[in-house]
C-alpha atoms as a PDB file:
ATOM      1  CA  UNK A   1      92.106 123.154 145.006  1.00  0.00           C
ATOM      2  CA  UNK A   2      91.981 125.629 141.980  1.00  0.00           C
ATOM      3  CA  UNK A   3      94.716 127.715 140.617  1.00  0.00           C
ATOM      4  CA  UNK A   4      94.468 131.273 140.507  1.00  0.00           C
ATOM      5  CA  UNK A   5      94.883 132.664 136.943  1.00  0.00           C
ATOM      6  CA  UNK A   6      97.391 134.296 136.078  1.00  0.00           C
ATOM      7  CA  UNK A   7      97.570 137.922 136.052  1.00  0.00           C
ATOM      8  CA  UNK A   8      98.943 140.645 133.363  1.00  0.00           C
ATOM      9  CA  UNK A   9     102.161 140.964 134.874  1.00  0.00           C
ATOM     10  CA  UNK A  10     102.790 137.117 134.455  1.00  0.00           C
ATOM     11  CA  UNK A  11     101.561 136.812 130.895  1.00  0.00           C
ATOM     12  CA  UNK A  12     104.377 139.913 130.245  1.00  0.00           C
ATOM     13  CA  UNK A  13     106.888 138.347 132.179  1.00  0.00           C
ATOM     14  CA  UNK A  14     106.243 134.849 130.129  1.00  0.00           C
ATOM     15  CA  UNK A  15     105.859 136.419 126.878  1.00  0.00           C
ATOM     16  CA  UNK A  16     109.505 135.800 125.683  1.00  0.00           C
ATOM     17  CA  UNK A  17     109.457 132.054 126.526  1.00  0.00           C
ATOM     18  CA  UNK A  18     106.462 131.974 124.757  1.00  0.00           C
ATOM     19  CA  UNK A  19     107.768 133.280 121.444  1.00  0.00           C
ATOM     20  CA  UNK A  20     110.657 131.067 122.006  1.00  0.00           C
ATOM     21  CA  UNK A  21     108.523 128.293 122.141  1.00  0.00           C
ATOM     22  CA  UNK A  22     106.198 129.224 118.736  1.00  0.00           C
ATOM     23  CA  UNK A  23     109.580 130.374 116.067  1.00  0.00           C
ATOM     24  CA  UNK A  24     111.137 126.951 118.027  1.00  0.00           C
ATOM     25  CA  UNK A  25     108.046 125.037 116.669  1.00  0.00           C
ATOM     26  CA  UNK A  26     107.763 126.411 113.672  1.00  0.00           C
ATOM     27  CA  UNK A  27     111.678 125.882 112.751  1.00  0.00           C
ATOM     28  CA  UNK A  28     110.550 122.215 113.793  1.00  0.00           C
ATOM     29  CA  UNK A  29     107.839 122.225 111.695  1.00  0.00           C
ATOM     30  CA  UNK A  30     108.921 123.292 108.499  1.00  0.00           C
ATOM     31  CA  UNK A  31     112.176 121.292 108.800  1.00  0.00           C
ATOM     32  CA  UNK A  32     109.534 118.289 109.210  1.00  0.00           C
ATOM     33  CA  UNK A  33     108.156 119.541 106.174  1.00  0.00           C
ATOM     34  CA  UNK A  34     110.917 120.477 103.865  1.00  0.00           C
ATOM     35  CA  UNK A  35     113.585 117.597 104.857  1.00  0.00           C
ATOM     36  CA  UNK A  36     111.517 114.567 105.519  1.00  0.00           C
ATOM     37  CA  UNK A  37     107.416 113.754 104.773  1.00  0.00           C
ATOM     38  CA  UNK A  38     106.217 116.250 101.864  1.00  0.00           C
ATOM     39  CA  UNK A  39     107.386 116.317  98.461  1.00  0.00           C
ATOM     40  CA  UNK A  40     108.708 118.812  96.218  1.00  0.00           C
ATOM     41  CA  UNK A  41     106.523 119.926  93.992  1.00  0.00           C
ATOM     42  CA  UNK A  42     109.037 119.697  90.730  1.00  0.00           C
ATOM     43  CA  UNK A  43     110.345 115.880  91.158  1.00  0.00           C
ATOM     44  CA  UNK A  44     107.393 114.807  93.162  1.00  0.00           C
ATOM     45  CA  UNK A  45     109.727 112.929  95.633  1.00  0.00           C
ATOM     46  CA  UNK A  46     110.364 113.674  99.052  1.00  0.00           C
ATOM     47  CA  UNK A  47     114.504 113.992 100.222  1.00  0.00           C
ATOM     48  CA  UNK A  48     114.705 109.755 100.862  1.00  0.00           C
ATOM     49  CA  UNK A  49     113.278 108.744  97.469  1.00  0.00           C
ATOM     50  CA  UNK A  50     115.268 111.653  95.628  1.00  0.00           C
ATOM     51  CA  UNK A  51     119.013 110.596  97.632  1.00  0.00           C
ATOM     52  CA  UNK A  52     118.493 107.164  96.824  1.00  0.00           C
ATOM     53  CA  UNK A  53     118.000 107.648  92.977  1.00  0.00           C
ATOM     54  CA  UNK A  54     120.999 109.999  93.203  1.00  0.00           C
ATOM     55  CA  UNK A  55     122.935 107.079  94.372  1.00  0.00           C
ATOM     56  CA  UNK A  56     121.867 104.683  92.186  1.00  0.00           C
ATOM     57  CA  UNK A  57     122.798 107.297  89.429  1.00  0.00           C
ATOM     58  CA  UNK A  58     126.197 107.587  90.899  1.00  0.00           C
ATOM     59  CA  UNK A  59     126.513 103.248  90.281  1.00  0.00           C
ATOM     60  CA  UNK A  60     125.280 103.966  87.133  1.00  0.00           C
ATOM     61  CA  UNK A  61     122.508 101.792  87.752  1.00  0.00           C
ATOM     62  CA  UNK A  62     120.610 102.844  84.346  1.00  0.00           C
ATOM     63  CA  UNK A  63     117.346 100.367  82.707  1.00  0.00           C
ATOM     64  CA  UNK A  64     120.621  97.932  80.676  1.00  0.00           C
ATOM     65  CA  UNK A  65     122.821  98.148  83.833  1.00  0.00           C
ATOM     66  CA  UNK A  66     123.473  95.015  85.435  1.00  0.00           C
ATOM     67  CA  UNK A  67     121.418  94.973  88.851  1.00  0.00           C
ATOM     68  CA  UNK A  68     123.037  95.162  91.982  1.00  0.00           C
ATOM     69  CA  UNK A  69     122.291  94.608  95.647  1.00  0.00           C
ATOM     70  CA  UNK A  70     120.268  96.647  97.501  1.00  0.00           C
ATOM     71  CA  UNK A  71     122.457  96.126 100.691  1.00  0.00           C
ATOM     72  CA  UNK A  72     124.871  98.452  98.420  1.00  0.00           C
ATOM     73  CA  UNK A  73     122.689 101.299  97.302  1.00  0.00           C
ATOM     74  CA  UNK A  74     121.253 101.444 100.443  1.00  0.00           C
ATOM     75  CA  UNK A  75     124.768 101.525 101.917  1.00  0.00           C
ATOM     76  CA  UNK A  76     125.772 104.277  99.442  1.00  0.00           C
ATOM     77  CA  UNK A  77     122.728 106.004  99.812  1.00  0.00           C
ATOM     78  CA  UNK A  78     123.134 106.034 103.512  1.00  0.00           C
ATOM     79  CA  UNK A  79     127.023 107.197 103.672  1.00  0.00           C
ATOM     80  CA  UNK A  80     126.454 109.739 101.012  1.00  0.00           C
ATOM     81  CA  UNK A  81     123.640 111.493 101.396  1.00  0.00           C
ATOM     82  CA  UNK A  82     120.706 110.370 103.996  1.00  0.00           C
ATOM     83  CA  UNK A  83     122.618 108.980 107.145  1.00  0.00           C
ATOM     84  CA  UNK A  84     119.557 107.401 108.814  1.00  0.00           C
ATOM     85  CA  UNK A  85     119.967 103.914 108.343  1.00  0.00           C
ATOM     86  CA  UNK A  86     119.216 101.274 106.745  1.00  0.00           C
ATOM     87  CA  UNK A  87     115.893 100.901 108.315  1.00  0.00           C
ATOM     88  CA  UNK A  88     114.477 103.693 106.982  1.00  0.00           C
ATOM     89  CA  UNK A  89     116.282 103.628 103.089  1.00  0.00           C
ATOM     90  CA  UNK A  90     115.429 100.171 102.597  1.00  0.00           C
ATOM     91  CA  UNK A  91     111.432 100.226 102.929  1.00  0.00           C
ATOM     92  CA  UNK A  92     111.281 103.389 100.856  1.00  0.00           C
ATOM     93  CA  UNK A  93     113.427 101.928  98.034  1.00  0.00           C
ATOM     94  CA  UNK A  94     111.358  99.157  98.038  1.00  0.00           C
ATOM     95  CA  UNK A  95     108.265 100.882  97.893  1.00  0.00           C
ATOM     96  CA  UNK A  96     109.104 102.613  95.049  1.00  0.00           C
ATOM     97  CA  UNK A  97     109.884  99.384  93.259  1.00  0.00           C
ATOM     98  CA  UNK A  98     106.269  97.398  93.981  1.00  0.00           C
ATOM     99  CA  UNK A  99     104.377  98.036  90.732  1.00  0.00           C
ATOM    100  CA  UNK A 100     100.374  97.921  92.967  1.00  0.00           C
ATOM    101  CA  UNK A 101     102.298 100.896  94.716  1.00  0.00           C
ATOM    102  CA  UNK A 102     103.434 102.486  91.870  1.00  0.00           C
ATOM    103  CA  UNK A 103     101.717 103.696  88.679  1.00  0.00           C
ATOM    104  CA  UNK A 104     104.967 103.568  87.347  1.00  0.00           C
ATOM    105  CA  UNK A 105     108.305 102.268  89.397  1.00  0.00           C
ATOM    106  CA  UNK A 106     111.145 104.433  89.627  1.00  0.00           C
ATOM    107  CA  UNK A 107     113.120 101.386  90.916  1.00  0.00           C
ATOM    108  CA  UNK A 108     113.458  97.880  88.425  1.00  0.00           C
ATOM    109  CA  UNK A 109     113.436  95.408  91.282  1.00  0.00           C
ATOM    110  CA  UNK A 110     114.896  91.608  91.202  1.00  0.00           C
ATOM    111  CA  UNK A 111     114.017  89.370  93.686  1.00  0.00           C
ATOM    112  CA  UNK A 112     111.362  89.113  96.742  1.00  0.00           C
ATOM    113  CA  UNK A 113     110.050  93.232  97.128  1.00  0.00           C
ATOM    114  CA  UNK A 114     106.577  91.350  99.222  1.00  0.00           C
ATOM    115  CA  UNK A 115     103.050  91.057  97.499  1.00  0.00           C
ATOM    116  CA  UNK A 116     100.050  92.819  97.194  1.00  0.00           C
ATOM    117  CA  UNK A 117      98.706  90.659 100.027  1.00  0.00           C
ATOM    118  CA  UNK A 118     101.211  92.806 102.233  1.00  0.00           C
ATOM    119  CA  UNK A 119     104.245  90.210 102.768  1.00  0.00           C
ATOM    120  CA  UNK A 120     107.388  91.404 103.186  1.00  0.00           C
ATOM    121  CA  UNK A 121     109.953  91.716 101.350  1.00  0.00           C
ATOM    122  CA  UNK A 122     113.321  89.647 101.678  1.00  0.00           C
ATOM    123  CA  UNK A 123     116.436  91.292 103.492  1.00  0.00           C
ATOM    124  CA  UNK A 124     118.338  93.550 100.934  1.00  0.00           C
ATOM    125  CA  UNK A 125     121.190  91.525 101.197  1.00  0.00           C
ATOM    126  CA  UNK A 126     118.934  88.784  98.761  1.00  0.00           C
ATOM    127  CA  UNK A 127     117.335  91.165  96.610  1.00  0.00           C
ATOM    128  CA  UNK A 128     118.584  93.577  93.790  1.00  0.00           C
ATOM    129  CA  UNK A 129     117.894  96.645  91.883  1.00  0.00           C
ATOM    130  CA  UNK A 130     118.266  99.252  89.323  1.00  0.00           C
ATOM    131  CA  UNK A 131     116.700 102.132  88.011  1.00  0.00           C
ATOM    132  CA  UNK A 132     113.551 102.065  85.651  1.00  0.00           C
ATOM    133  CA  UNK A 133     113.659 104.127  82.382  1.00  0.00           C
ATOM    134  CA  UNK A 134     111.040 106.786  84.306  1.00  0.00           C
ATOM    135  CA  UNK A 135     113.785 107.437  86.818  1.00  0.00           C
ATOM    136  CA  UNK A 136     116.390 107.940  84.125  1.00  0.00           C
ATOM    137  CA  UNK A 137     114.110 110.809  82.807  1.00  0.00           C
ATOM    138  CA  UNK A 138     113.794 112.349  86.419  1.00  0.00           C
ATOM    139  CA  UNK A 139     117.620 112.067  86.178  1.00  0.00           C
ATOM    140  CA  UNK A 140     118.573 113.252  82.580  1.00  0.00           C
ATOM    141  CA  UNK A 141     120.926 116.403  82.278  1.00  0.00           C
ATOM    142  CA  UNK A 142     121.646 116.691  85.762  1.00  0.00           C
ATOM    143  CA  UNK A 143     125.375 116.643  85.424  1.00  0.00           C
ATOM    144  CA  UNK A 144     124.792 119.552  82.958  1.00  0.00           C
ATOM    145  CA  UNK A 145     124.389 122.195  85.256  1.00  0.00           C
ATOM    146  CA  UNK A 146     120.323 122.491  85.310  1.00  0.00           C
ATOM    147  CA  UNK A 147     119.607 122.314  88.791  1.00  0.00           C
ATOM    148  CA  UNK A 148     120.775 123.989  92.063  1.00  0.00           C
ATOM    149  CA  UNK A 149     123.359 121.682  94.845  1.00  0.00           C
ATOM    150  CA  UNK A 150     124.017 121.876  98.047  1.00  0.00           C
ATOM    151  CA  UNK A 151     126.800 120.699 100.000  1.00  0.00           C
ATOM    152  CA  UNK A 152     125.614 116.804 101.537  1.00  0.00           C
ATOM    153  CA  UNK A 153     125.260 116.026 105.330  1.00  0.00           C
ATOM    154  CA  UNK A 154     129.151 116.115 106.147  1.00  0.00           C
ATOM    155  CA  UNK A 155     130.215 118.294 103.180  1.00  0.00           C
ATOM    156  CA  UNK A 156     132.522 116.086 101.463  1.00  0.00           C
ATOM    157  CA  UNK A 157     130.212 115.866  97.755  1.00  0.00           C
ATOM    158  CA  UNK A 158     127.244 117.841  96.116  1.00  0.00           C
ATOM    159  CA  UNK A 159     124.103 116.965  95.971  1.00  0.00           C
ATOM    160  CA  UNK A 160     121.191 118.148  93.879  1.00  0.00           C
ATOM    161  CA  UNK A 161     117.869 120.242  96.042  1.00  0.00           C
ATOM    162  CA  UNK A 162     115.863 118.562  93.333  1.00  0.00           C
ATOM    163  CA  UNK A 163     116.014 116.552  90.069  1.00  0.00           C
ATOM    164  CA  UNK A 164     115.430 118.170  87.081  1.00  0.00           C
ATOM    165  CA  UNK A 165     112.440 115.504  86.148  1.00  0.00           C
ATOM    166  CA  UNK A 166     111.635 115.590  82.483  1.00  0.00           C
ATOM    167  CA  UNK A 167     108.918 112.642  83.639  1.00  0.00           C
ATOM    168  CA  UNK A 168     106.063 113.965  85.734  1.00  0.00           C
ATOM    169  CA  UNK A 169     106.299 112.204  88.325  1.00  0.00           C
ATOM    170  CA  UNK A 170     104.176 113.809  91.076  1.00  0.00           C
ATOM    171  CA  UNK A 171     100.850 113.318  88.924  1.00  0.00           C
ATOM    172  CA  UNK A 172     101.990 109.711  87.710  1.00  0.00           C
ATOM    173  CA  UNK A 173     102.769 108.359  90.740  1.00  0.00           C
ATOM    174  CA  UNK A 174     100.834 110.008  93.468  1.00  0.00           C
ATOM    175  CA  UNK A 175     102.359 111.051  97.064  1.00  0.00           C
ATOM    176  CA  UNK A 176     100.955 110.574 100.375  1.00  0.00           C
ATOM    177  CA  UNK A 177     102.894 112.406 103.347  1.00  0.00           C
ATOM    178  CA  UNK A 178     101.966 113.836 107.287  1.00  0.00           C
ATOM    179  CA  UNK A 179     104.088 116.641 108.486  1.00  0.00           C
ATOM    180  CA  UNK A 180     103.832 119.063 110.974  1.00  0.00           C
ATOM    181  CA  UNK A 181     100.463 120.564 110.445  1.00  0.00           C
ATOM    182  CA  UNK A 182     100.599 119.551 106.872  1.00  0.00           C
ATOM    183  CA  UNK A 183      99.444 116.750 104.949  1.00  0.00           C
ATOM    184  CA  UNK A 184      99.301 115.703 101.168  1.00  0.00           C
ATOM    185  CA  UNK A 185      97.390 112.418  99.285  1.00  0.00           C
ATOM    186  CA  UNK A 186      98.033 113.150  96.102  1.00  0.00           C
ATOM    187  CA  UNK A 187      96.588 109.895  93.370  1.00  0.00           C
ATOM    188  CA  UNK A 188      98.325 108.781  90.939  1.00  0.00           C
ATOM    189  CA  UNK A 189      97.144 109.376  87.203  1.00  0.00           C
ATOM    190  CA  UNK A 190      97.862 107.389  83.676  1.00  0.00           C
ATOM    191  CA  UNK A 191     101.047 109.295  82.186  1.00  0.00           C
ATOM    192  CA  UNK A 192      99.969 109.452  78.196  1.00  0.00           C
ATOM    193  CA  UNK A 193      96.828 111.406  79.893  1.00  0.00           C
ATOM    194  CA  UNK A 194      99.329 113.983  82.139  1.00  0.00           C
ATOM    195  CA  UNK A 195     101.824 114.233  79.054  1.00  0.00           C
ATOM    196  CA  UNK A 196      98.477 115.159  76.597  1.00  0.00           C
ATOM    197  CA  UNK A 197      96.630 117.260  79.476  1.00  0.00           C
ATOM    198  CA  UNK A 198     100.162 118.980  79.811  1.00  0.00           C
ATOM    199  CA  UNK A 199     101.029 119.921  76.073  1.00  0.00           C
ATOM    200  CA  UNK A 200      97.482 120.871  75.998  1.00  0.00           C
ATOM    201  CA  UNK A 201      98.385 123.149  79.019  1.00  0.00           C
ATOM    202  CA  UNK A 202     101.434 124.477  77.526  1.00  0.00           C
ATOM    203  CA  UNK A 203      99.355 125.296  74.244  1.00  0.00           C
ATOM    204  CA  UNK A 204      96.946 127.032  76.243  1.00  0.00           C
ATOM    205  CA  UNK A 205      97.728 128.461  79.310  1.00  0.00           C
ATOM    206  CA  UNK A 206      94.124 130.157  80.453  1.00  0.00           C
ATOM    207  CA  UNK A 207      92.864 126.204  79.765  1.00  0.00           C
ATOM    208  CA  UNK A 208      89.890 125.935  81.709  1.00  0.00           C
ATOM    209  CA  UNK A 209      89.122 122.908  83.793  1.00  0.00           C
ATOM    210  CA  UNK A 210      86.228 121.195  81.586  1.00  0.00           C
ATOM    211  CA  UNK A 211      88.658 121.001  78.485  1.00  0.00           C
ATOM    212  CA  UNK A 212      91.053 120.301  80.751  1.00  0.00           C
ATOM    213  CA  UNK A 213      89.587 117.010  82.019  1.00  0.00           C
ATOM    214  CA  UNK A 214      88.472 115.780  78.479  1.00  0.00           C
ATOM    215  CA  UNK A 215      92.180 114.178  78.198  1.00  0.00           C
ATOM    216  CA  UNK A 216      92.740 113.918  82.189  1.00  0.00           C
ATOM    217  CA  UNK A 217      89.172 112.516  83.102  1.00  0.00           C
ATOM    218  CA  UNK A 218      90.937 111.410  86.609  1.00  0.00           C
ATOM    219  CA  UNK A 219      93.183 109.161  88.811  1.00  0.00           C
ATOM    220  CA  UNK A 220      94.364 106.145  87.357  1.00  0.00           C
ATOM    221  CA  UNK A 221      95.295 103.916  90.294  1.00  0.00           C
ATOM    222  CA  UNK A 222      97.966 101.118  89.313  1.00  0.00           C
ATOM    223  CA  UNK A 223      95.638  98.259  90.814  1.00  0.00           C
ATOM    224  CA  UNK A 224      92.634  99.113  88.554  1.00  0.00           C
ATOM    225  CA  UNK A 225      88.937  99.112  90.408  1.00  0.00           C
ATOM    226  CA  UNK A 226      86.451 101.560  89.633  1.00  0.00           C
ATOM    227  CA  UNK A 227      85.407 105.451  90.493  1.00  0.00           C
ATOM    228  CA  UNK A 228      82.467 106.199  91.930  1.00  0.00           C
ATOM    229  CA  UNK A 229      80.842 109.060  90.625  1.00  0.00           C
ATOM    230  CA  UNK A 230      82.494 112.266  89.301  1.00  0.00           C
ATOM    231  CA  UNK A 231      82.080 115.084  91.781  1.00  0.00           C
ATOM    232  CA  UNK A 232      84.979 114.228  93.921  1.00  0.00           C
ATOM    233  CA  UNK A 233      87.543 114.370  91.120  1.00  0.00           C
ATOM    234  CA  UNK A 234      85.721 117.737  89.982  1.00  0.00           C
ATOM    235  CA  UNK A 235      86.554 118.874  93.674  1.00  0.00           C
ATOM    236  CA  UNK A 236      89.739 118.066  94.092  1.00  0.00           C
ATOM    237  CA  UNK A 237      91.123 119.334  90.570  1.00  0.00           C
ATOM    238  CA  UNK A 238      89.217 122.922  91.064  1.00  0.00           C
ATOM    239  CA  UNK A 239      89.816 123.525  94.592  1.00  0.00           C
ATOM    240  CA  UNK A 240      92.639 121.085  95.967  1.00  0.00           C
ATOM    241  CA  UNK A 241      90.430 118.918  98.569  1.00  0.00           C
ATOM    242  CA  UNK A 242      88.334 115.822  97.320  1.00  0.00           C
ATOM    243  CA  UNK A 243      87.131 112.698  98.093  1.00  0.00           C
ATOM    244  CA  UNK A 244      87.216 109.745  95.676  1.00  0.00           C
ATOM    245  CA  UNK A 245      84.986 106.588  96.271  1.00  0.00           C
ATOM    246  CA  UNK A 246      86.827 104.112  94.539  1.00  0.00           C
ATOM    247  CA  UNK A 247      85.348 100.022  94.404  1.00  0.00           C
ATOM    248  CA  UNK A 248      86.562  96.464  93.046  1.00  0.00           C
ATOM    249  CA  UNK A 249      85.815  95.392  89.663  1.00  0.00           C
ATOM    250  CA  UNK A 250      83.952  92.008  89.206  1.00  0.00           C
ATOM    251  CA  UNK A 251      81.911  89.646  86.826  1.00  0.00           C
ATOM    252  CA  UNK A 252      79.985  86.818  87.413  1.00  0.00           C
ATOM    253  CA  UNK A 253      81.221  83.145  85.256  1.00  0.00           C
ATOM    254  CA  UNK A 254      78.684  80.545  85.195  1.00  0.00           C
ATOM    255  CA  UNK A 255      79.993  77.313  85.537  1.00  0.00           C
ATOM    256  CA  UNK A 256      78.913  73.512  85.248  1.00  0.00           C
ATOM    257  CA  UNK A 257      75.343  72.538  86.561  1.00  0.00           C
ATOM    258  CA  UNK A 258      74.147  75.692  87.329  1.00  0.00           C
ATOM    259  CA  UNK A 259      77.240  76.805  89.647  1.00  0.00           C
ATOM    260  CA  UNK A 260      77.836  80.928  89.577  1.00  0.00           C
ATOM    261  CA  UNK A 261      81.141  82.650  90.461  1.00  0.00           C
ATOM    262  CA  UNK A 262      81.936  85.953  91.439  1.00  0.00           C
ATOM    263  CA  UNK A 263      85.071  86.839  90.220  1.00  0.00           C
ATOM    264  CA  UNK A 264      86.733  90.257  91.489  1.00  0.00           C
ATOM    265  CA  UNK A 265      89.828  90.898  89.160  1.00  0.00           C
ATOM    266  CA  UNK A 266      90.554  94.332  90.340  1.00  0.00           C
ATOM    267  CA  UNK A 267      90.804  96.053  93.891  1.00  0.00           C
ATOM    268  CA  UNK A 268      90.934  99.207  95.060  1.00  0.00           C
ATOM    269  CA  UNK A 269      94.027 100.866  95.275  1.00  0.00           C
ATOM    270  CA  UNK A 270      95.926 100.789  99.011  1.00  0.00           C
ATOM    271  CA  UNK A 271      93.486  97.252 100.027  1.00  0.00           C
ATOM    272  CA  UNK A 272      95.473  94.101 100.577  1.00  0.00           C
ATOM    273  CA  UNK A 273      94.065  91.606  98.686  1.00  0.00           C
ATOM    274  CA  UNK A 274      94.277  89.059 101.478  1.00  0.00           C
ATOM    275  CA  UNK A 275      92.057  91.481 103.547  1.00  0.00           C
ATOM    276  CA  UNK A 276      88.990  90.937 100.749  1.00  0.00           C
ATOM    277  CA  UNK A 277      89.376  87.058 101.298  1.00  0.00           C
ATOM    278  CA  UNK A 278      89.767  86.753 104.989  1.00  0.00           C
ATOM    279  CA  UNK A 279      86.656  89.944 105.383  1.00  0.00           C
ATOM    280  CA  UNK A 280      84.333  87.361 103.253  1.00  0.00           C
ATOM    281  CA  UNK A 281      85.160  84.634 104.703  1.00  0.00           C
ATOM    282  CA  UNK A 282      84.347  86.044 107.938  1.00  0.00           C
ATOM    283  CA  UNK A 283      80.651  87.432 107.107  1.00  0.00           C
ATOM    284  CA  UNK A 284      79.963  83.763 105.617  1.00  0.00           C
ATOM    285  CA  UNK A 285      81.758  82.042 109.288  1.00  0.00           C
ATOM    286  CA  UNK A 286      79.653  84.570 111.117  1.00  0.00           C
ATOM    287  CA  UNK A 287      76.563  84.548 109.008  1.00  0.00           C
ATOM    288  CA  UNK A 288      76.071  87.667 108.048  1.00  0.00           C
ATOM    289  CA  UNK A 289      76.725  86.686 104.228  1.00  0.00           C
ATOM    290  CA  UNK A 290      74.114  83.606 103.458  1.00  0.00           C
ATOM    291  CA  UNK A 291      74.341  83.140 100.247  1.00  0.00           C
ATOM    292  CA  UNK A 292      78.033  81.897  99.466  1.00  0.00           C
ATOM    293  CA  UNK A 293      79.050  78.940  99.237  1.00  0.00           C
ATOM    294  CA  UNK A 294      83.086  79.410  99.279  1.00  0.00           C
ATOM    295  CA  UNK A 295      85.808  82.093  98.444  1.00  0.00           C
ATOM    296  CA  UNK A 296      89.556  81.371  96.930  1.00  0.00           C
ATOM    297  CA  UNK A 297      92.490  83.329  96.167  1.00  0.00           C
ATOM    298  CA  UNK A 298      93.307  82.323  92.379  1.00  0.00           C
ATOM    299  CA  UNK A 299      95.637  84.794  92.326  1.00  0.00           C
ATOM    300  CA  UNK A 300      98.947  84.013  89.946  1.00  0.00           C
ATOM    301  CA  UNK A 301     101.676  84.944  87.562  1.00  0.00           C
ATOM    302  CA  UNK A 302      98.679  85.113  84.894  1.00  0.00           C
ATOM    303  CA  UNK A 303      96.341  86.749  87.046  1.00  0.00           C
ATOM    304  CA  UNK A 304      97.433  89.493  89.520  1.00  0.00           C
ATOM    305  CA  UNK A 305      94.395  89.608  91.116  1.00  0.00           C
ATOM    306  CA  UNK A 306      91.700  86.909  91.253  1.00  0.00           C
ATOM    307  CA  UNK A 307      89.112  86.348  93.579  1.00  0.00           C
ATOM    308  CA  UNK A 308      86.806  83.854  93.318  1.00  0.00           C
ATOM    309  CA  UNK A 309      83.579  84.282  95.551  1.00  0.00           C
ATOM    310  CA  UNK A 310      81.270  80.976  95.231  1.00  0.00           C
ATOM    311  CA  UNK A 311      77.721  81.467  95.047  1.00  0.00           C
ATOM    312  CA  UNK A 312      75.070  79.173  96.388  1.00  0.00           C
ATOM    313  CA  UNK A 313      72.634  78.077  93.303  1.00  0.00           C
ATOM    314  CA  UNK A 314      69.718  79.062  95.380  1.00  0.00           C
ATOM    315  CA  UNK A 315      70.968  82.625  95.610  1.00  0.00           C
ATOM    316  CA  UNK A 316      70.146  85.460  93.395  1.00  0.00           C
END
């Protein structure tokens, strides 16, 4: 059985409900946006990350502070400013504390915040925290009047729309966010090459790109590896959209009688290095890689990232 189609008369008749439906969605949409998964622009921090550094300012929780626990600032942050729980401040103030997440931290973590392997990190009633000097700089001057607040959640204190952010933090650090018919994936870059490529800027504001890139070649990714080819950066810095190929970085140690290793000290930014082991050791248990002989995680304080891939001395 088909259904008839609907005839002018309908569509005018449901053409109200209809525009209902679209300003409803788009209302949804760019509260999505503005309030929760994109960033602003200015701080390069989306409303979570930007409420808890607010109250971790309020504790005073500077780089010489005395750490305190995280159960409190997320507690604080939580009954102050973003009242959605602690299971949604507490992975985002950790995040911003893990150094392979971070080109630079915003948050100077003390105890278990998980691994690069992907572990988790303790409960935040074991672990600690204060702010890093980067997130002082986001921070500086703002009880002098330099940026615009709004009443919080209940209205019983200020808070600030955005920091004032003498560090710049959206190019450092990177974003990654999916809204409502928006994304971002922003990398994050080496901050003496954004502070040069932005006096240069401010020297010369019709800078063109080329001259532009000679002291910001590209991303600098906080767990090292390699860039593939140029035209991807190229893209992305001229028109917004690029993709960027990025691999591990390795060298080969000989060892006694004969015995090669493989040794992959970097990884590419957003892999777990567990992932590399367990992937090898796979294509050797499956035979689809012949010629190695074993792979170890040698991984340690000294070394933050140390794989060692065993060849076989008949292999090339």
């Amino acid at each position: 059985m088909t259904q008839a189609p609907q005839t002018s008369e309908e569509n005018i008749v449901n053409q109200p409900l209809i525009d209902e439906m679209q300003d409803s969605y788009l209302t949804y949409s760019m509260s999505v946006i503005m309030s929760r998964a994109l960033p602003d622009v200015r701080d390069g921090l989306k409303p979570s990350q930007r409420r808890i550094l607010v109250a971790m300012n309020d504790l005073n929780l500077g780089p010489r502070a005395q750490t305190k626990k995280c159960a409190k600032i997320s507690g604080d942050t939580s009954g102050n400013y973003h009242p959605h729980g602690d299971a949604v401040i507490y992975p985002t103030l950790v995040r911003i504390a893990q150094p392979w997440n971070m080109r630079e931290p915003l948050v100077d973590g003390q105890g278990n915040f998980g691994s690069i392997d992907g572990d988790p990190p303790a409960a935040m009633r074991y672990t600690e925290a204060r702010m890093t000097a980067a997130a002082t700089a986001m921070l500086q001057d703002i009880e002098s009047d330099t940026v615009d607040f709004v009443p919080n959640y209940d209205g019983s204190r200020q808070e600030p729309t955005v920091l004032p952010a003498k560090f710049p933090n959206l190019l450092v650090n990177g974003t990654t966010g999916i809204a409502v018919g928006m994304a971002t994936n922003i990398p994050p870059h080496n901050v003496a090459e954004v502070c040069e490529a932005l006096i240069e800027y401010m020297d010369n504001p019709d800078i063109g790109l080329a001259d532009l890139m000679k002291v910001l070649p590209g991303p600098d990714f906080p767990t090292g590896g390699q860039i593939c080819g140029r035209r991807g950066i190229i893209d992305a810095y001229s028109t917004g959209r690029g993709s960027i190929t990025l691999r591990g970085k390795c060298h080969v140690e000989e060892g006694r009688a004969g015995k090669r290793t493989i040794v992959i000290t970097e990884i590419p930014y957003g892999v777990l290095r567990s992932t590399i082991t367990e992937k090898v050791a796979e294509g050797v248990k499956s035979g689809a890689i012949k010629d190695v002989a074993a792979v170890n995680d040698a991984s340690d304080r000294k070394h933050d990232v140390r794989i060692e891939i065993d060849i076989k001395r008949v292999a090339n």
